[in-house]
PDB file of N, CA and C in Angstrom:
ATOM      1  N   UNK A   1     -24.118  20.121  17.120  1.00  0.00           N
ATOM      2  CA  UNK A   1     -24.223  19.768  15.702  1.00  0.00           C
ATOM      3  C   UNK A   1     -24.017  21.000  14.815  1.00  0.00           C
ATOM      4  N   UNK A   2     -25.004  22.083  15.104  1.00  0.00           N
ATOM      5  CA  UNK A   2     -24.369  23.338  13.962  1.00  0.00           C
ATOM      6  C   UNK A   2     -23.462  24.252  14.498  1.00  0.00           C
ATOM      7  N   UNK A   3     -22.631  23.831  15.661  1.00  0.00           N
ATOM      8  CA  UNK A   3     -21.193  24.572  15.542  1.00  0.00           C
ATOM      9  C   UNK A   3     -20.050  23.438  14.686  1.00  0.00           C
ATOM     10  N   UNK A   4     -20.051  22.355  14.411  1.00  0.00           N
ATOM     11  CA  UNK A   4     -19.470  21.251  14.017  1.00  0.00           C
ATOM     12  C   UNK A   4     -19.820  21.031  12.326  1.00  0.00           C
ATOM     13  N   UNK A   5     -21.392  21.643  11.770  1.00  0.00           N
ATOM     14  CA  UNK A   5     -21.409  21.391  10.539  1.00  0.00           C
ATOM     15  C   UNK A   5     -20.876  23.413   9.912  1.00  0.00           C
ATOM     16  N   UNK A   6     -20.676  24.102  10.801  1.00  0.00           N
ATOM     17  CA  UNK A   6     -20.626  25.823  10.221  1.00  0.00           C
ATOM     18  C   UNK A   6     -19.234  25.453   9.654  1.00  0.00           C
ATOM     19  N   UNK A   7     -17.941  25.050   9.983  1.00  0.00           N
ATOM     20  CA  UNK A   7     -16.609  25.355   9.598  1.00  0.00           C
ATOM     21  C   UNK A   7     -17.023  24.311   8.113  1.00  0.00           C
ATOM     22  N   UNK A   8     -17.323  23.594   8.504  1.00  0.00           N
ATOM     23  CA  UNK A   8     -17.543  22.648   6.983  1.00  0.00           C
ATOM     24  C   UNK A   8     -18.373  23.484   5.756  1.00  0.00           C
ATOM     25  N   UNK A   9     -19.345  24.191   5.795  1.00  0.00           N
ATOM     26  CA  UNK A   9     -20.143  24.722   5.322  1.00  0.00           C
ATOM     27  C   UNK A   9     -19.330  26.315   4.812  1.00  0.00           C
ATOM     28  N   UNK A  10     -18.479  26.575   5.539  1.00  0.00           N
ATOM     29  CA  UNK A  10     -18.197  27.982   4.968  1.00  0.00           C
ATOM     30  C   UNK A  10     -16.457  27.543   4.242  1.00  0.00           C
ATOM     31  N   UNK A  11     -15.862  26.134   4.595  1.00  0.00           N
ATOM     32  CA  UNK A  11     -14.767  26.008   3.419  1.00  0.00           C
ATOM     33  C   UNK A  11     -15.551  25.529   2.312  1.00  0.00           C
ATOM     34  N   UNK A  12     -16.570  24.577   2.184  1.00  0.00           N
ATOM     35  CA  UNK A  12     -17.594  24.206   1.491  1.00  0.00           C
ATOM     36  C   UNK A  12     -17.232  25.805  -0.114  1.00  0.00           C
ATOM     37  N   UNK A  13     -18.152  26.761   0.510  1.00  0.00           N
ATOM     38  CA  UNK A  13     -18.420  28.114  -0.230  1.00  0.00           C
ATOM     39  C   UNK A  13     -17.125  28.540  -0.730  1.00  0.00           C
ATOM     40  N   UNK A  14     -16.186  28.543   0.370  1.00  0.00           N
ATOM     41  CA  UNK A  14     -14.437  29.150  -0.376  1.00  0.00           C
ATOM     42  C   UNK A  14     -13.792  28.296  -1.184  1.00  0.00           C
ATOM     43  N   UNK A  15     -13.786  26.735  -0.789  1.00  0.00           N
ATOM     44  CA  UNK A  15     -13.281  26.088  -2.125  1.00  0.00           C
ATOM     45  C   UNK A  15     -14.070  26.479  -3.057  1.00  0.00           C
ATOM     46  N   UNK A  16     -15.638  26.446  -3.006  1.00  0.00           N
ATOM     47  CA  UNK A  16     -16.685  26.659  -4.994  1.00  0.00           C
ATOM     48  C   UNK A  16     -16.092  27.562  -5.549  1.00  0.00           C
ATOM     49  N   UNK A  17     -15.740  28.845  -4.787  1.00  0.00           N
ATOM     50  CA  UNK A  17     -15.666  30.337  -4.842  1.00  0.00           C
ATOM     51  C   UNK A  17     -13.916  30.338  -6.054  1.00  0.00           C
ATOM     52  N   UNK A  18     -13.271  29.534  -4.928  1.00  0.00           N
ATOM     53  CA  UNK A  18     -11.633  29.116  -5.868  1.00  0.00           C
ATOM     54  C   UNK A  18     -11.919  28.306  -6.810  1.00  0.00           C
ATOM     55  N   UNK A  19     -12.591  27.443  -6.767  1.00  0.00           N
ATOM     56  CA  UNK A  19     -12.557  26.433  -8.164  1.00  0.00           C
ATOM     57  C   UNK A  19     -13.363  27.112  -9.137  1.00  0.00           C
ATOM     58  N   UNK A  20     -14.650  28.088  -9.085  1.00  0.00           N
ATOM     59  CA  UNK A  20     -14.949  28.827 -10.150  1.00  0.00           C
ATOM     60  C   UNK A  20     -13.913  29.975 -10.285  1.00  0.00           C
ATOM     61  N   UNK A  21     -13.514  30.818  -9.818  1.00  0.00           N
ATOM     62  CA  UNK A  21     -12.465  31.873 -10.388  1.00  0.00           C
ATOM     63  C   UNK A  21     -11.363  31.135 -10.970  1.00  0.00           C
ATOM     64  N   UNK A  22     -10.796  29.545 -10.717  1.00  0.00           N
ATOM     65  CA  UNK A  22      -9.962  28.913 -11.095  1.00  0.00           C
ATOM     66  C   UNK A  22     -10.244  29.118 -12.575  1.00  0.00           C
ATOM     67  N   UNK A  23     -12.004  28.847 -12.897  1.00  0.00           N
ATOM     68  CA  UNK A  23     -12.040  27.751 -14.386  1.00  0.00           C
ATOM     69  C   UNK A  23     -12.055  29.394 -15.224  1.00  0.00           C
ATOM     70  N   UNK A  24     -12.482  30.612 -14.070  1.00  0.00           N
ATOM     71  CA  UNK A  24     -13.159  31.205 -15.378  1.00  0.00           C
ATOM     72  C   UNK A  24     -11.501  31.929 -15.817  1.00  0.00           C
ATOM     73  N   UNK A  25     -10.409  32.048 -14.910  1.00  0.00           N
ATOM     74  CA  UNK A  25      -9.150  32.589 -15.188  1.00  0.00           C
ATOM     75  C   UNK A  25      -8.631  31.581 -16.503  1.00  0.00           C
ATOM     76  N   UNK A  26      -8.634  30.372 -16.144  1.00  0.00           N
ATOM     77  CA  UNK A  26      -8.372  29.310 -17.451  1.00  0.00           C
ATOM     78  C   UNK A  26      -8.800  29.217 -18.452  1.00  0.00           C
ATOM     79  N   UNK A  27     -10.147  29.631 -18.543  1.00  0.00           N
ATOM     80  CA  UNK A  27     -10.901  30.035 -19.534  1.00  0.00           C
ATOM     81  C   UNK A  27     -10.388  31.491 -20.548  1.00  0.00           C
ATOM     82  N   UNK A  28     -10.183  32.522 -19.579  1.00  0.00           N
ATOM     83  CA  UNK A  28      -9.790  33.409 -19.949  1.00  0.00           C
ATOM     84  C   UNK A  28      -8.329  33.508 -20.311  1.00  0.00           C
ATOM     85  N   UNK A  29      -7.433  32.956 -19.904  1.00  0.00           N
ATOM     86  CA  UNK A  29      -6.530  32.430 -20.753  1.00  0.00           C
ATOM     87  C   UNK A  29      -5.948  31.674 -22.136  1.00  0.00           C
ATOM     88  N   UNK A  30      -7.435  30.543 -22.550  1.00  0.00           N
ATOM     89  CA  UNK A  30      -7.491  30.126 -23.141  1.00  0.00           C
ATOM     90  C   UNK A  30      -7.970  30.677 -24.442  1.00  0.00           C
ATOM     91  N   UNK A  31      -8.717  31.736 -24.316  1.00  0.00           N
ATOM     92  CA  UNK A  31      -9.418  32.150 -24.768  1.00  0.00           C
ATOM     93  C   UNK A  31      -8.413  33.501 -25.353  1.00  0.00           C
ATOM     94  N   UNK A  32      -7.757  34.381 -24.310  1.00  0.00           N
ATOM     95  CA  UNK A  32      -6.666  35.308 -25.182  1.00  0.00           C
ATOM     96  C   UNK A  32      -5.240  34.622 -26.257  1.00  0.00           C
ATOM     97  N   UNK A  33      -5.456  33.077 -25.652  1.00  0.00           N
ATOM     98  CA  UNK A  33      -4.151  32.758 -26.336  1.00  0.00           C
ATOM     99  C   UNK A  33      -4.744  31.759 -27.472  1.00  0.00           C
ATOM    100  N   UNK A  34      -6.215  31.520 -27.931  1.00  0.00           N
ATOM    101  CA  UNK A  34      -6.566  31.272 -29.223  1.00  0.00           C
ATOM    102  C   UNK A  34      -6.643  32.481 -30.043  1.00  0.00           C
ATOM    103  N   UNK A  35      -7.167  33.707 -29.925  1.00  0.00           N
ATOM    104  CA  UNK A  35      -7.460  34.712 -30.918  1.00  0.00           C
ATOM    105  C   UNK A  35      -6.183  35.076 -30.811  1.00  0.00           C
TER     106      UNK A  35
END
């Protein structure tokens, strides 16, 4: 069981990891091309 739930659990952390640097790059984009 926890060799079968570890690979799930650590793409789990690398997708959060990409989808927050995703929002905060978009953000920061958004943000140089309003001012």
């Amino acid at each position: 069981m926890d060799d079968a739930l570890k690979p799930h659990a650590m793409f789990g952390i690398l997708f959060g990891l990409l989808v927050s640097i995703e929002l905060w790059c978009c953000a920061a984009l958004l943000l140089t091309a309003l001012t």
